[in-house]
Protein backbone atom coordinates (compact mmCIF):
# COMPACT_ATOMS: atom_id res chain seq x y z
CA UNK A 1 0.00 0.00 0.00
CA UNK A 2 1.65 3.19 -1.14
CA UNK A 3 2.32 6.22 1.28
CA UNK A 4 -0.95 8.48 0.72
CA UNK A 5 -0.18 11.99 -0.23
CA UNK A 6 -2.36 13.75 -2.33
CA UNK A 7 -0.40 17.28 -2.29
CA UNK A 8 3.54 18.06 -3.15
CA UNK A 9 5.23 20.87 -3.05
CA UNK A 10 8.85 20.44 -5.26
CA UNK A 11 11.08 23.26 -4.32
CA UNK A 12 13.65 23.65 -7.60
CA UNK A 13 13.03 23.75 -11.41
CA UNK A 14 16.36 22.16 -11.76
CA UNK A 15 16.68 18.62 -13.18
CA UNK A 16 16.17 17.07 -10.21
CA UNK A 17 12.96 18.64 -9.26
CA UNK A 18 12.07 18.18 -12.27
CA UNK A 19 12.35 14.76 -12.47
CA UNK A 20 10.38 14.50 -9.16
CA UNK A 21 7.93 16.06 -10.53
CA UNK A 22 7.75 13.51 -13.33
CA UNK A 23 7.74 10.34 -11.16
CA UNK A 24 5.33 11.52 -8.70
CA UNK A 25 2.78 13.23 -11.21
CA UNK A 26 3.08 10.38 -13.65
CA UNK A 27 1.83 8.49 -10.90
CA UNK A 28 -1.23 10.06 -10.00
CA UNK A 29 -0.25 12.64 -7.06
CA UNK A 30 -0.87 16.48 -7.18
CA UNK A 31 2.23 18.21 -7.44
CA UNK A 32 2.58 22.20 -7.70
CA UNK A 33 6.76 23.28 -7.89
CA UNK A 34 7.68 26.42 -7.39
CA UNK A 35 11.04 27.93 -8.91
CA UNK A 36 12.76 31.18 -7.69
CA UNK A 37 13.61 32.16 -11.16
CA UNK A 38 11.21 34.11 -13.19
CA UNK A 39 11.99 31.51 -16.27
CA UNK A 40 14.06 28.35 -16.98
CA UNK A 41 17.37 28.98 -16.73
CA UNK A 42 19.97 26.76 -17.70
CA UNK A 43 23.69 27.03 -18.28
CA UNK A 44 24.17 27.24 -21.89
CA UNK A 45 27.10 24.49 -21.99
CA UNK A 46 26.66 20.94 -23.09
CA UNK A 47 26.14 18.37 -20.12
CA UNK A 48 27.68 14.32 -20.60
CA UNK A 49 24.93 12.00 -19.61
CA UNK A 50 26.72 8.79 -19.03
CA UNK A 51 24.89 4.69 -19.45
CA UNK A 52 23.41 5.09 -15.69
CA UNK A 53 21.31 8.57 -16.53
CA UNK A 54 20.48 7.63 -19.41
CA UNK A 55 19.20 4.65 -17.80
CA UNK A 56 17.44 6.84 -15.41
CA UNK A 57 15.75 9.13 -18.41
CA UNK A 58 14.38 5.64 -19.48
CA UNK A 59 12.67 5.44 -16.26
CA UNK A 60 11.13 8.82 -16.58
CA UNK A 61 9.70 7.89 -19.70
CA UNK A 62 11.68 10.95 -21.65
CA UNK A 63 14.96 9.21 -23.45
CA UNK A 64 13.14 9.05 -26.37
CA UNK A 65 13.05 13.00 -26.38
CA UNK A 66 16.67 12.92 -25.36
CA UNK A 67 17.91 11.02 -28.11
CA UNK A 68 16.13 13.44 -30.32
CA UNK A 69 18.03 17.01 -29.42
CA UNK A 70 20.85 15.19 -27.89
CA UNK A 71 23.26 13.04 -29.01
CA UNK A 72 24.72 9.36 -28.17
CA UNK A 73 27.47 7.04 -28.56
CA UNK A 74 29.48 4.02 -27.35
CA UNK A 75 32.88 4.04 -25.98
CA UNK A 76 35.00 6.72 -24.01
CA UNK A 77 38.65 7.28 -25.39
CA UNK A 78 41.67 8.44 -23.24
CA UNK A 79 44.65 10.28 -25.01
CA UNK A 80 48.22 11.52 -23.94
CA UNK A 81 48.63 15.24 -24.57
CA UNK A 82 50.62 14.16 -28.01
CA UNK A 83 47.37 12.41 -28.94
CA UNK A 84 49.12 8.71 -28.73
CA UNK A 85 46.04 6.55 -27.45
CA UNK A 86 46.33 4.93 -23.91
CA UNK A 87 43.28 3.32 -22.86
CA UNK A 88 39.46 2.75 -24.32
CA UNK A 89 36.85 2.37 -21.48
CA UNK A 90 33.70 0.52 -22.60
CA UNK A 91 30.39 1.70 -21.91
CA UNK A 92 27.65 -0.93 -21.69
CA UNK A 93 24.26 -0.44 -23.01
CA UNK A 94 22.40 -0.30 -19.71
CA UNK A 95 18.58 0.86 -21.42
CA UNK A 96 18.88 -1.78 -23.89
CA UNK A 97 20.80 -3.28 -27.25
CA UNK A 98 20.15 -0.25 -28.92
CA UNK A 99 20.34 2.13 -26.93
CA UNK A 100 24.36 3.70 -26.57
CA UNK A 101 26.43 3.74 -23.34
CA UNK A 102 26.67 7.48 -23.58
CA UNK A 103 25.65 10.53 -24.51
CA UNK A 104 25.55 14.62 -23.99
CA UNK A 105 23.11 17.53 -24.68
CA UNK A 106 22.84 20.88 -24.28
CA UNK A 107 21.92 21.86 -20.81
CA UNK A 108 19.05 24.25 -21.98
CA UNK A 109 17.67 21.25 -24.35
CA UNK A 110 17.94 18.56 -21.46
CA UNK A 111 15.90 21.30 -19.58
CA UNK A 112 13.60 21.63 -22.17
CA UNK A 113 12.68 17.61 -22.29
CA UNK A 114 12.57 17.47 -18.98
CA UNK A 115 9.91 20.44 -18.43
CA UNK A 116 7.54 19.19 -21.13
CA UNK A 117 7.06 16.22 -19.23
CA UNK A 118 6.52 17.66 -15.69
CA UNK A 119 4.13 19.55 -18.01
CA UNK A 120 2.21 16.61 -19.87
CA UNK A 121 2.26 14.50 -16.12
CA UNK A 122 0.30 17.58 -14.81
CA UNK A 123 2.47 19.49 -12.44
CA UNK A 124 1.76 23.03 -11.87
CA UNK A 125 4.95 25.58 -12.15
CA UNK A 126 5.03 28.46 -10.42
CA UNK A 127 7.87 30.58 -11.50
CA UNK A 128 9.03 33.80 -9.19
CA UNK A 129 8.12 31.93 -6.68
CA UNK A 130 10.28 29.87 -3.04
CA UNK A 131 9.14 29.18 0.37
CA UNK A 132 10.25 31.57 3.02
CA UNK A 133 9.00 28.88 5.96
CA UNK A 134 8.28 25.57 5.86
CA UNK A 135 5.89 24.38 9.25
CA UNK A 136 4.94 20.97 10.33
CA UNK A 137 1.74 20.58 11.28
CA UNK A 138 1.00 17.26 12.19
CA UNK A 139 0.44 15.54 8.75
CA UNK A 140 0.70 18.38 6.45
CA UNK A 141 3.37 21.08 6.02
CA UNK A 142 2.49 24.37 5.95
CA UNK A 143 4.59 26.58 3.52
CA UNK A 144 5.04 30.42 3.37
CA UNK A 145 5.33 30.88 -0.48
CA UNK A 146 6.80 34.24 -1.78
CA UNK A 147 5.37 35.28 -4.93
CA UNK A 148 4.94 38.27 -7.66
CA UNK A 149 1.68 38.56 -6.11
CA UNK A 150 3.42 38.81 -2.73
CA UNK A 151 2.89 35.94 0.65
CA UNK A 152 0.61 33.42 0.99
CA UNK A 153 0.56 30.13 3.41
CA UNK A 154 -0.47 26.81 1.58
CA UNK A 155 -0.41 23.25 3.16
CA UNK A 156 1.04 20.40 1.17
CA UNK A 157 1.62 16.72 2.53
CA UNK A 158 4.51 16.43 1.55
CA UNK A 159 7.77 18.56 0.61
CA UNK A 160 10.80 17.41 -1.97
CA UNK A 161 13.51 20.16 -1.74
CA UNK A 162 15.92 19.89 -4.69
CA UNK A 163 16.76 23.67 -4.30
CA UNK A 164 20.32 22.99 -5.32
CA UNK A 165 24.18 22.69 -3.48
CA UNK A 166 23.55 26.01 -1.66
CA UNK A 167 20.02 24.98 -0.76
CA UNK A 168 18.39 27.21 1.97
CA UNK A 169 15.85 24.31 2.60
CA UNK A 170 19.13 22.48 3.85
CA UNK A 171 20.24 25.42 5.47
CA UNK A 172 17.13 25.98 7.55
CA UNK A 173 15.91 22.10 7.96
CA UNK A 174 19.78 21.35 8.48
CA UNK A 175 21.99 23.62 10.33
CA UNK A 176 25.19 21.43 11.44
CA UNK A 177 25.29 20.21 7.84
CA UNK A 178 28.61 20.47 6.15
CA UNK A 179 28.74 23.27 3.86
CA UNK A 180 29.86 22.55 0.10
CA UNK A 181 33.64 22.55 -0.49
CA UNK A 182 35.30 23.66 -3.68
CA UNK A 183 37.08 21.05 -5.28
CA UNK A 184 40.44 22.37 -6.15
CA UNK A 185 39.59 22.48 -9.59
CA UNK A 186 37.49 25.11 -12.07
CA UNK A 187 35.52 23.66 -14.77
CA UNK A 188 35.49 24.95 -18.62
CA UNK A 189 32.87 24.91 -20.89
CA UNK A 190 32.57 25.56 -24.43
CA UNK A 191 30.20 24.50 -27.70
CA UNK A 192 32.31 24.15 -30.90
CA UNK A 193 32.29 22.73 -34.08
CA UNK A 194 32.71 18.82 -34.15
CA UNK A 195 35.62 17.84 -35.78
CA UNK A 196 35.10 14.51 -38.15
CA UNK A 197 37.36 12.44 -36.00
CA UNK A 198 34.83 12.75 -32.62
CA UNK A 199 32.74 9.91 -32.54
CA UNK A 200 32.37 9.65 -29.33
CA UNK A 201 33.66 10.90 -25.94
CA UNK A 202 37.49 11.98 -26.11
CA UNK A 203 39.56 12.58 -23.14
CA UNK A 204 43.28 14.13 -22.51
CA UNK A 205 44.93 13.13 -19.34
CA UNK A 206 49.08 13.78 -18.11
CA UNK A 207 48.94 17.24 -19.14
CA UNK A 208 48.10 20.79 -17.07
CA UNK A 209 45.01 20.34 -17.38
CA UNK A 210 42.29 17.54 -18.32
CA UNK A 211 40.74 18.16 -21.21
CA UNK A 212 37.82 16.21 -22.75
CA UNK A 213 34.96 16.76 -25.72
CA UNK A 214 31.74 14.84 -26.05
CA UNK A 215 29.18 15.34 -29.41
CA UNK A 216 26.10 16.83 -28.66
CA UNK A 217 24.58 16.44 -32.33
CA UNK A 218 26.09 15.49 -35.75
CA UNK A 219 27.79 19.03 -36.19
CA UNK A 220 28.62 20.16 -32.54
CA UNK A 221 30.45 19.14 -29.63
CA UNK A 222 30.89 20.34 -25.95
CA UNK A 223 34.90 20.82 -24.70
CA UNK A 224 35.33 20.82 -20.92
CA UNK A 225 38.57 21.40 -19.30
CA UNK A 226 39.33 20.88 -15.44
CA UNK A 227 41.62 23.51 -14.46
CA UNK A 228 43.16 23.48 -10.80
CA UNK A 229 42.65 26.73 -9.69
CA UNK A 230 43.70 27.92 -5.89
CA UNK A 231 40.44 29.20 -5.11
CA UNK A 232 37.05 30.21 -6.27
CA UNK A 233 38.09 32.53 -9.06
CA UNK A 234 35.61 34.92 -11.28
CA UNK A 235 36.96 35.03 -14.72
CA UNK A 236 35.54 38.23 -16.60
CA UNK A 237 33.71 37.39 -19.67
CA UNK A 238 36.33 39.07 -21.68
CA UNK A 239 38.91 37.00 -20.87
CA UNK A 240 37.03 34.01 -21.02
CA UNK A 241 37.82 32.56 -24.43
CA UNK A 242 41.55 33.52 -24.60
CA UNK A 243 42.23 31.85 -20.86
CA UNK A 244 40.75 28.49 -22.94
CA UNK A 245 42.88 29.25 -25.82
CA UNK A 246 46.37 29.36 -23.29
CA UNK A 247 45.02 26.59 -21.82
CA UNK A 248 44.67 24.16 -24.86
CA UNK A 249 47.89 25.72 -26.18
CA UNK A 250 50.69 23.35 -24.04
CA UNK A 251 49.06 20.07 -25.89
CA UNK A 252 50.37 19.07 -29.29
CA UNK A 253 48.03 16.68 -30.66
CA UNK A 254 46.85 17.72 -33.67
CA UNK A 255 42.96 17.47 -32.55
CA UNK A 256 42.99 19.60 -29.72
CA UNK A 257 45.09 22.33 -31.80
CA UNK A 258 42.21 22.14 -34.48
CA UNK A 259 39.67 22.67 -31.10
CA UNK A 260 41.66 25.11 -30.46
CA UNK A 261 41.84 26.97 -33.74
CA UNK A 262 37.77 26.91 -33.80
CA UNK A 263 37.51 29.10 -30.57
CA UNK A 264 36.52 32.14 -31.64
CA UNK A 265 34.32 36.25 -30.01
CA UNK A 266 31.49 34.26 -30.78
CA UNK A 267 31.96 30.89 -28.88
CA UNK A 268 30.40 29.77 -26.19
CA UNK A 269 32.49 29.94 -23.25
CA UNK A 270 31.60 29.32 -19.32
CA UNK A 271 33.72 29.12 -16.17
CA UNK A 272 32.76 27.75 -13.13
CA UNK A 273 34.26 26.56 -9.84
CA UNK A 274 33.41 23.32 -9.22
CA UNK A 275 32.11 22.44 -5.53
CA UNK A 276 31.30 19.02 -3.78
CA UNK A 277 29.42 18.08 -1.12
CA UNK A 278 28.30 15.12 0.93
CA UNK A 279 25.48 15.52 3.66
CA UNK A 280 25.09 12.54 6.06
CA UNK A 281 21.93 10.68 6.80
CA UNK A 282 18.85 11.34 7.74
CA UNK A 283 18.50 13.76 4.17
CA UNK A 284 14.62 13.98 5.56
CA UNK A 285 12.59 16.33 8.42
CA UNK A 286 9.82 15.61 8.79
CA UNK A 287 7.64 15.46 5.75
CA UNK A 288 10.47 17.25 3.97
CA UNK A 289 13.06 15.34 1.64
CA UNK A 290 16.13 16.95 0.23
CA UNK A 291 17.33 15.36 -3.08
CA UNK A 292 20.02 15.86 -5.38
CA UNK A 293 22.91 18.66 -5.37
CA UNK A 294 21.20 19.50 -1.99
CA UNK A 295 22.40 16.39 -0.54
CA UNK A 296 25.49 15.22 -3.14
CA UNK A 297 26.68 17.64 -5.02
CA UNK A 298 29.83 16.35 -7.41
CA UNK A 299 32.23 17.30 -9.34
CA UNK A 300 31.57 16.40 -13.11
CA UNK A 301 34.54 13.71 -13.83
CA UNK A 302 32.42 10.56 -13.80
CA UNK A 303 29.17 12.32 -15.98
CA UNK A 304 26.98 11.41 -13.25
CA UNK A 305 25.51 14.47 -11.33
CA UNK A 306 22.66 15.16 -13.35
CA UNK A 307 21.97 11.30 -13.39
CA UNK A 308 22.17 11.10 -9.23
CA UNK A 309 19.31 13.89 -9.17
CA UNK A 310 17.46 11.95 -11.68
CA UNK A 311 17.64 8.34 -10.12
CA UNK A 312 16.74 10.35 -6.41
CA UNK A 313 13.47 11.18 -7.97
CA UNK A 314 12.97 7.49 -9.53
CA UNK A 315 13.65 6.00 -5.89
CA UNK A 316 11.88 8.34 -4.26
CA UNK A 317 8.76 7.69 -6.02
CA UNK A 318 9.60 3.53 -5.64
CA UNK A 319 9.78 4.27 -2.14
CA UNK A 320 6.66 6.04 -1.38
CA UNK A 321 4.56 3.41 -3.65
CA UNK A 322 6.15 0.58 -1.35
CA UNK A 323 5.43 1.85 2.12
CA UNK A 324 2.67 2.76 3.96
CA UNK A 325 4.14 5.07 6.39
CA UNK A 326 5.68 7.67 5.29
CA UNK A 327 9.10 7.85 7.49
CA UNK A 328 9.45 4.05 6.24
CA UNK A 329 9.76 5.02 2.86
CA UNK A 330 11.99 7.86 3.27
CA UNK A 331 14.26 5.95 5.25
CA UNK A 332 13.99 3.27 2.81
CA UNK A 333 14.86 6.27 0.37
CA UNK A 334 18.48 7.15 2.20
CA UNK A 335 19.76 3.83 2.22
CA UNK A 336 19.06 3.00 -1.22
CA UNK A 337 20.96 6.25 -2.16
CA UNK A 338 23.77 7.36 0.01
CA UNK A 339 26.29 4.64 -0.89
CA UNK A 340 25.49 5.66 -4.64
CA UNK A 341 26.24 9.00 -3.96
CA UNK A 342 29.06 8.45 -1.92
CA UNK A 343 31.05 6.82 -4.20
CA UNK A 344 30.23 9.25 -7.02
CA UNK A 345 31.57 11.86 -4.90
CA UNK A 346 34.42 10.64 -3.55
CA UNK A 347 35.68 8.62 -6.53
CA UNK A 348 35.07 11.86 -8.63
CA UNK A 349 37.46 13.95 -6.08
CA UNK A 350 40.32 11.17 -6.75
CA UNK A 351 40.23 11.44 -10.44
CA UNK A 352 40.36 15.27 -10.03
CA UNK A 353 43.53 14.63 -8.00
CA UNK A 354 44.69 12.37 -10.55
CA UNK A 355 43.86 13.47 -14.17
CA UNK A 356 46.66 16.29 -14.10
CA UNK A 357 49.67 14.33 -12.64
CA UNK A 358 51.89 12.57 -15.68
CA UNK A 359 51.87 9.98 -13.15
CA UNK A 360 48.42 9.32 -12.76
CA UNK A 361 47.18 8.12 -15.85
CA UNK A 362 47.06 4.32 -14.89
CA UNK A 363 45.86 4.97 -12.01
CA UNK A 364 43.27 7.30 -13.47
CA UNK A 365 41.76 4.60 -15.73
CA UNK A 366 41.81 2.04 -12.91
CA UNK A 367 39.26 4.24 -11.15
CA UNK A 368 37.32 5.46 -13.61
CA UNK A 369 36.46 1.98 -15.17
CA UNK A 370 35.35 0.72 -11.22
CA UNK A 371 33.55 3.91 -10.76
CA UNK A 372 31.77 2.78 -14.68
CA UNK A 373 31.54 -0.64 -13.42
CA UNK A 374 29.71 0.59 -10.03
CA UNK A 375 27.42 2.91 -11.96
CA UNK A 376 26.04 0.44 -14.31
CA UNK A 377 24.72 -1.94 -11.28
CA UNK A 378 21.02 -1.93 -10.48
CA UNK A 379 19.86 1.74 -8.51
């Protein structure tokens, strides 16, 4: 007998509210999510989605949407900085036979895909819009919502915050929770023209920096470079696309110099510091559930992010049609997840630590084929 909850309130338009917003509307429950923004807004990069999320968009019921704006392939290739090959990683086809191991999108499209189903499934959006209290009262939760039309209390059974890794749902529910911590590293984005020899996930290790591309349709592809970086640093938009240019410049292989030829004024060029964070259990109050970057927020080196937000709102759902009492299945929830996480943040760190030492590279691929391995077992 599932959990009974006829009203949810999703804090986050992100992915992974989003995708809780799928799971739970697709099955039947009221859901209303509420977004701070005034709009969608999502960074403008591409995003990998490796076998495991695309696994998980399966499970949503969206891949097929995916596979249309996105892009997907088998296979992940590790170079030297000279371009000689060192290692091929396999990625199994974990939807089915023909669906590929991997794949990437733009972060706006994956938005997109994701939207039009919380859409179809019936959720109601509310944009402008965040909780300035959230109040147990016995078996609802009453919520303080701040909107263009100014205050107003609602009650709601049940709360999902996937506000994101600076989540003040976390920050109120959760006080002695550790805060995130950056990485070391600042991440690199930019959408170029896809060279003829990309097929499929490329990735430079032993140099400054680690550089990697991934297609995101039949004439583009995505280039991310991990940079290690002392501290959170702000990089003015005018200096964006020539620090990208100095820092492809130190690696001779002829593919990344023809990358880096392509960068031009009018690419598409982000910066980021890249933050991590691991909360411990209980990630529930209450009638309140934090998912996602709220909870396990990663650096990007294993492609799996996205897909932990995504698989949160799949288990969640599971969970609350397998239980009758509510703190059952959210307990149930936590120790389905937390391992999962756990390793996808930790084992991300290490290759960060790794992927720029000449040394590392064996050790590199060792890790990153355990962490594939891991990923591809049942959620």
């Amino acid at each position: 007998m599932p959990v009974q909850l006829t009203s949810i309130l999703i804090i986050g338009g992100g992915f992974s509210g989003l995708a809780a917003a799928i799971a739970l509307a697709q099955e039947g429950r009221a859901v209303t999510l509420v977004e701070r923004e005034p709009e969608w807004r999502m960074d403008g990069a591409g995003i990998s989605i490796g076998g495991a999320s695309l696994r998980a968009l399966h499970g949503l019921g969206v891949l097929p949407a995916f596979l249309e704006r996105g892009y997907a392939a088998d296979g992940t290739d590790m170079r030297a900085p000279d371009g000689t090959p060192l290692a091929s990683f396999a990625t199994p086809r974990l939807v089915d036979e023909d669906t590929p191991g991997n794949g990437a999108i733009m972060r706006p499209l994956l938005g997109e895909v994701l939207a039009e189903a919380a859409l179809a499934a019936g959720t109601e959006v509310r944009f402008a819009t965040s909780p300035t209290r959230l109040e147990e009262r016995g078996e609802r939760v009453l919520a303080t919502l701040s909107g263009p039309d100014g205050e107003r209390e609602e009650e709601f059974d049940f709360v999902v915050a996937a506000d994101g890794v600076y989540s003040r749902t976390r920050a109120e529910l959760f006080p002695a929770a550790p805060e995130p911590r950056f990485s070391g590293q600042g991440a690199w984005r930019a959408v170029l023209p896809r060279p003829a020899a990309i097929a499929n996930t490329t990735i430079w290790v032993g140099g400054p920096s680690k550089i990697g591309v991934n297609p995101i349709d039949a004439d583009r592809l995505y280039l991310f470079v991990n940079e290690a970086s002392p501290g959170r640093e702000r990089i003015p938009e005018s200096q964006l696309a020539p620090r990208l240019d100095a820092l492809l410049a130190p690696l001779p292989d002829p593919l990344v110099q023809e990358l880096r030829a392509s960068i031009g004024p009018d690419s598409l060029v982000l910066h980021r510091p890249m933050d991590q964070l691991l909360v411990p259990l209980p990630w529930h109050r209450g009638r309140v559930q934090l998912i996602g970057d709220a909870v396990h927020a990663t650096t990007p080196h294993l492609a799996a992010g996205a897909g932990l937000g995504l698989e949160d709102a799949l288990v969640l759902a599971e969970e609350l049609a397998s239980h009758a009492l509510l703190d059952d299945a959210l307990l149930a929830f936590g120790a389905r997840r937390f391992e999962r996480a756990r390793m996808v943040v930790d084992n991300s760190a290490r290759l960060g630590e790794l992927e720029a030492s000449p040394e590392g590279a064996g050790a590199f691929g060792a890790l990153q084929a355990e962490s594939m391995r891991l990923l591809a077992q049942p959620v």
